[in-house]
Structures are given as C-alpha cells and as structure tokens.
N, C-alpha and C. Protein backbone atom coordinates (compact mmCIF):
# COMPACT_ATOMS: atom_id res chain seq x y z
N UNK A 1 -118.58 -109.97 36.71
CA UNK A 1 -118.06 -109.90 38.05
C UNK A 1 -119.07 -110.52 39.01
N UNK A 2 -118.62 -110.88 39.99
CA UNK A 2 -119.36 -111.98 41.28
C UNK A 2 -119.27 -111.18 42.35
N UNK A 3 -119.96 -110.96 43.45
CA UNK A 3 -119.60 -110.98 44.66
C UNK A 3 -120.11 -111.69 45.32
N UNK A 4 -119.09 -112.08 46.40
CA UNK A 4 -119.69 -112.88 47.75
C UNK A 4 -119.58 -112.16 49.26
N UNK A 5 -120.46 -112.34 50.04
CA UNK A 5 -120.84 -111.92 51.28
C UNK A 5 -120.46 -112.84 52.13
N UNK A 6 -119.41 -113.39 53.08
CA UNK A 6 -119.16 -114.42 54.52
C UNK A 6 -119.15 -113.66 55.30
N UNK A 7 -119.29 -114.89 56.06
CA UNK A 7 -119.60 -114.13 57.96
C UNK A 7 -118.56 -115.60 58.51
N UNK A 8 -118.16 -115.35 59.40
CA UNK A 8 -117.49 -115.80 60.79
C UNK A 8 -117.25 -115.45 61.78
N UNK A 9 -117.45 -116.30 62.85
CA UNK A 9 -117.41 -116.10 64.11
C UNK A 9 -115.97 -116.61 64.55
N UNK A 10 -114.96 -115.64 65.03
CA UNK A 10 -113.96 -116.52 65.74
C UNK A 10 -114.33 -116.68 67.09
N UNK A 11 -113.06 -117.31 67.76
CA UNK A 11 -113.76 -117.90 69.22
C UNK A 11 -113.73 -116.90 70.07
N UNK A 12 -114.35 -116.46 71.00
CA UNK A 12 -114.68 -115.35 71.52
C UNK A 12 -113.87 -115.02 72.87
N UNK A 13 -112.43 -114.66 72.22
CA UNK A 13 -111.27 -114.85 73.38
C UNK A 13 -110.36 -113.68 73.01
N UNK A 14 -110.69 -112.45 73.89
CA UNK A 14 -110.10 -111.14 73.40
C UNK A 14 -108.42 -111.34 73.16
N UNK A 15 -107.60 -111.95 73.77
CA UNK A 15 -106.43 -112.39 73.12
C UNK A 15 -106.31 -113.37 71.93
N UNK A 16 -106.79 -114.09 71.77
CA UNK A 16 -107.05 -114.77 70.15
C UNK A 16 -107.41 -113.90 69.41
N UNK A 17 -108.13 -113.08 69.14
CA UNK A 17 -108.62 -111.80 68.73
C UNK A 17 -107.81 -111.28 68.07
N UNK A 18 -106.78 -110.34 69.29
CA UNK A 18 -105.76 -109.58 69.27
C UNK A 18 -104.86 -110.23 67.88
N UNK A 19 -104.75 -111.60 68.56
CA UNK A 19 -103.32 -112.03 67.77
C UNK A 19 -103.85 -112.46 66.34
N UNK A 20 -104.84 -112.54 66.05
CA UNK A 20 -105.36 -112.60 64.75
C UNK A 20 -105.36 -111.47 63.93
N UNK A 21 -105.67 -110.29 64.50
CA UNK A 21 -105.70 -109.30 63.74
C UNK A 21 -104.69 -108.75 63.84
N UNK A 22 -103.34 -109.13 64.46
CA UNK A 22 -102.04 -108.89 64.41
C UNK A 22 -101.32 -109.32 63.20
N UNK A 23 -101.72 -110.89 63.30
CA UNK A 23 -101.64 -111.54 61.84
C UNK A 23 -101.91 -110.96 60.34
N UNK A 24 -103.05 -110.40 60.35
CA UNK A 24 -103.93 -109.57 59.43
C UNK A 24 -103.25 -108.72 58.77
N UNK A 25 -102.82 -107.83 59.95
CA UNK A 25 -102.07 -106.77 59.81
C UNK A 25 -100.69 -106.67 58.62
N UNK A 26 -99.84 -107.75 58.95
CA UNK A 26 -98.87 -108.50 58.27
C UNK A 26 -98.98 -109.46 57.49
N UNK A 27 -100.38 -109.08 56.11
CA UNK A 27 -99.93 -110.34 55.72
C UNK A 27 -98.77 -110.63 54.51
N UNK A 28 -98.49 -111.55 53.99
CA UNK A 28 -97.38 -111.61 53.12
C UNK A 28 -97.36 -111.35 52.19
N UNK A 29 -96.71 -110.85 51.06
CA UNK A 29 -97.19 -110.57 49.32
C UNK A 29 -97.60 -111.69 48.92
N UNK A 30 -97.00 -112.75 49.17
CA UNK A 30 -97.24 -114.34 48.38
C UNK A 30 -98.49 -114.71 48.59
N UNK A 31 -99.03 -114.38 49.80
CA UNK A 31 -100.72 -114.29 49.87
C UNK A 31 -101.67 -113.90 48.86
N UNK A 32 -101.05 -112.24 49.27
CA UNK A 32 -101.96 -111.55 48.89
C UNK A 32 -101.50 -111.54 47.31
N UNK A 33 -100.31 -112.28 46.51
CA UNK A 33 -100.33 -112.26 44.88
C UNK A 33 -101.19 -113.55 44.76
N UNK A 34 -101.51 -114.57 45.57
CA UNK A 34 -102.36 -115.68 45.46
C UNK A 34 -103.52 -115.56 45.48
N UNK A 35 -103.99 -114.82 46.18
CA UNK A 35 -105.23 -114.25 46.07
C UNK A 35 -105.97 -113.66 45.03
N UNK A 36 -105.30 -112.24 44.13
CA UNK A 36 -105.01 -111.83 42.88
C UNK A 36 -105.34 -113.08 42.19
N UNK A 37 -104.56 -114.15 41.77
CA UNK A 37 -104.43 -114.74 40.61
C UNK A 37 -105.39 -115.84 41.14
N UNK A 38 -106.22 -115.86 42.27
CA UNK A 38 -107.37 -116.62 41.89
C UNK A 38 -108.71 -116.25 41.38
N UNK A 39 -108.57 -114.73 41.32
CA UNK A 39 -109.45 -113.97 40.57
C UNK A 39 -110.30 -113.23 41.62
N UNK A 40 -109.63 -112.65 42.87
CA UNK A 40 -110.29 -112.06 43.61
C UNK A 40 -109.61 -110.42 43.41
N UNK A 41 -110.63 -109.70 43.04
CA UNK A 41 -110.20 -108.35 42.51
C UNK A 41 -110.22 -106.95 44.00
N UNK A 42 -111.22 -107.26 44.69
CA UNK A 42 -111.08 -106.24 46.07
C UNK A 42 -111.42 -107.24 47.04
N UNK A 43 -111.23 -107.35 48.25
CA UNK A 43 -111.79 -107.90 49.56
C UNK A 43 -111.45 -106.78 50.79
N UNK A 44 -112.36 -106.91 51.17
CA UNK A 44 -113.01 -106.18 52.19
C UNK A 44 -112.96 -106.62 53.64
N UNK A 45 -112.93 -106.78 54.73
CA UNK A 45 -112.66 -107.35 55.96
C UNK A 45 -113.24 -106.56 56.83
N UNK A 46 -114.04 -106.75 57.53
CA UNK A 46 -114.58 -106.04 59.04
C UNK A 46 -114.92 -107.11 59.81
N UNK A 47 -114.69 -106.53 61.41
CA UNK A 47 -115.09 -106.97 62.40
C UNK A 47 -115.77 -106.24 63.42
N UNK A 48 -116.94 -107.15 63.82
CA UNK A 48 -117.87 -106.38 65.21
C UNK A 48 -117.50 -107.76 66.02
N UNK A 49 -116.79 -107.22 67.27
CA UNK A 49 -116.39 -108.23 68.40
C UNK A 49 -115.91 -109.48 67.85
N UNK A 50 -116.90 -110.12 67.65
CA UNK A 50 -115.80 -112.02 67.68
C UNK A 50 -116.87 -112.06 66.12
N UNK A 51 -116.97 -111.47 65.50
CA UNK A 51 -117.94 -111.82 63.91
C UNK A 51 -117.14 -110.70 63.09
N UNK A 52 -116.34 -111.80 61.96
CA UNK A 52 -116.32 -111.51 60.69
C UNK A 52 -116.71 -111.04 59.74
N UNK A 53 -116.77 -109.99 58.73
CA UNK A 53 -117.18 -110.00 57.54
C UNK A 53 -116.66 -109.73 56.58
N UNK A 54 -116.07 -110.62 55.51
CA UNK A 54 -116.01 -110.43 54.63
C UNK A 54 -116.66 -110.31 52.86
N UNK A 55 -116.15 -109.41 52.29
CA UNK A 55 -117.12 -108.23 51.54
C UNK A 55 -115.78 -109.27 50.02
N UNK A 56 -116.55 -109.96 49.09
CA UNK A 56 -115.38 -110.33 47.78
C UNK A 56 -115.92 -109.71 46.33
N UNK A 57 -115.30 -109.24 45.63
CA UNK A 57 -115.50 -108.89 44.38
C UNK A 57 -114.25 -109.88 43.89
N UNK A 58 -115.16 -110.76 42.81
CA UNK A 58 -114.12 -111.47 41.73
C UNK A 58 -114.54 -111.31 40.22
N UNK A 59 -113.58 -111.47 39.94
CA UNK A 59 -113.96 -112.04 38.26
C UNK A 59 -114.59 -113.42 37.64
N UNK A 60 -115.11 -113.88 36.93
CA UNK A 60 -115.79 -114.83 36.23
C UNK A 60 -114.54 -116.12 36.27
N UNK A 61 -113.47 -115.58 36.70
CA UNK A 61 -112.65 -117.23 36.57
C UNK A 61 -112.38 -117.50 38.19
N UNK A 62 -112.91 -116.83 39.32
CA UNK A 62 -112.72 -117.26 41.11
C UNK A 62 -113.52 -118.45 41.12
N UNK A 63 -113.83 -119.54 41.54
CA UNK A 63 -114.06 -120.34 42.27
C UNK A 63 -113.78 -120.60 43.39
N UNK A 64 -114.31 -121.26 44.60
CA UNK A 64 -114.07 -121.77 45.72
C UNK A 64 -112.87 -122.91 45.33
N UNK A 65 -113.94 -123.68 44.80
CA UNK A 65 -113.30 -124.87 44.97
C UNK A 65 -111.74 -125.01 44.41
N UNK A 66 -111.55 -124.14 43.54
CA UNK A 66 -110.22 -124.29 42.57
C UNK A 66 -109.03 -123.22 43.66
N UNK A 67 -109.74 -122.56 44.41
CA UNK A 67 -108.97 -121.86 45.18
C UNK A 67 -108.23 -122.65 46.30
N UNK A 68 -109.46 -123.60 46.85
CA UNK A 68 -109.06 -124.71 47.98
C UNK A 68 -108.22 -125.57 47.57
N UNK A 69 -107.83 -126.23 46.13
CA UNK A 69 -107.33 -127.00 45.55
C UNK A 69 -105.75 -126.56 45.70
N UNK A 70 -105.70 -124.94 45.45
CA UNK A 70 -104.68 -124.38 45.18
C UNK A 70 -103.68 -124.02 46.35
N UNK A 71 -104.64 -123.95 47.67
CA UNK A 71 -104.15 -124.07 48.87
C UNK A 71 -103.24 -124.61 49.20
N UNK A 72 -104.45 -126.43 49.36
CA UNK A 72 -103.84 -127.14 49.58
C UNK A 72 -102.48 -127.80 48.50
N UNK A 73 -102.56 -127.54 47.67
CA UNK A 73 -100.67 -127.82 47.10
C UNK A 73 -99.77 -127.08 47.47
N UNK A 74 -100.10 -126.15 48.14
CA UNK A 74 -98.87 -125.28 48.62
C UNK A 74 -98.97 -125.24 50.10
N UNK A 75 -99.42 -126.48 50.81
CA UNK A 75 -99.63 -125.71 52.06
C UNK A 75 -97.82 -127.20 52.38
C-alpha cells in the first residue's frame, strides 16, 4: 500500500468556495466507482479556508499518470 499527502490552494473567493464544496457534497457514483478501480482504497479531504488537503491510501496498481490517462478518455 502507498500513501500520498496533496495540498491545494483554491482561489480565495468565499463563494467559489461555497460552490465547490457544494459540488463535493454531490459527487456521482461514476466518480467515485472510477476512483475505486484506479486503485485508490480511502481518500480523505479537509479544508482550512482556501487550502486543501488531501490524505490517499492506494494499492500497488494507482498511478498518477495512468489515472490522468483515464480521465482524459472519458472526459
């Protein structure tokens, strides 16, 4: 098992904010079964003001790059 630690900053606009973590709130199964089958086993999400953190536990077959790949064919 892997974990990874990110940070982001969104833009620091208490209504962008809002509507992001509105988004969050709702996200879709098709996501979140895409997510699953790229080998991400828990993720974690917090925020302090306009900074991100996300917390990943994967398995030995997650990659970045194969995840981005996988994106983009379905976007």
């Amino acid at each position: 098992m892997k974990k990874y630690c990110l940070a982001l900053d969104l833009i620091d606009d208490p209504i962008l904010i809002k509507e992001y973590t509105e988004w969050h709130e709702r996200v879709w199964p098709e996501v979140l079964e895409n997510i699953k089958l790229s080998g991400v086993l828990k993720m974690e999400i917090y925020r302090y003001k306009n900074r991100l953190f996300m917390i990943m536990e994967t398995s030995e077959l997650f990659s970045f790059e194969k995840t981005e790949e996988k994106d983009q064919e379905s976007e």
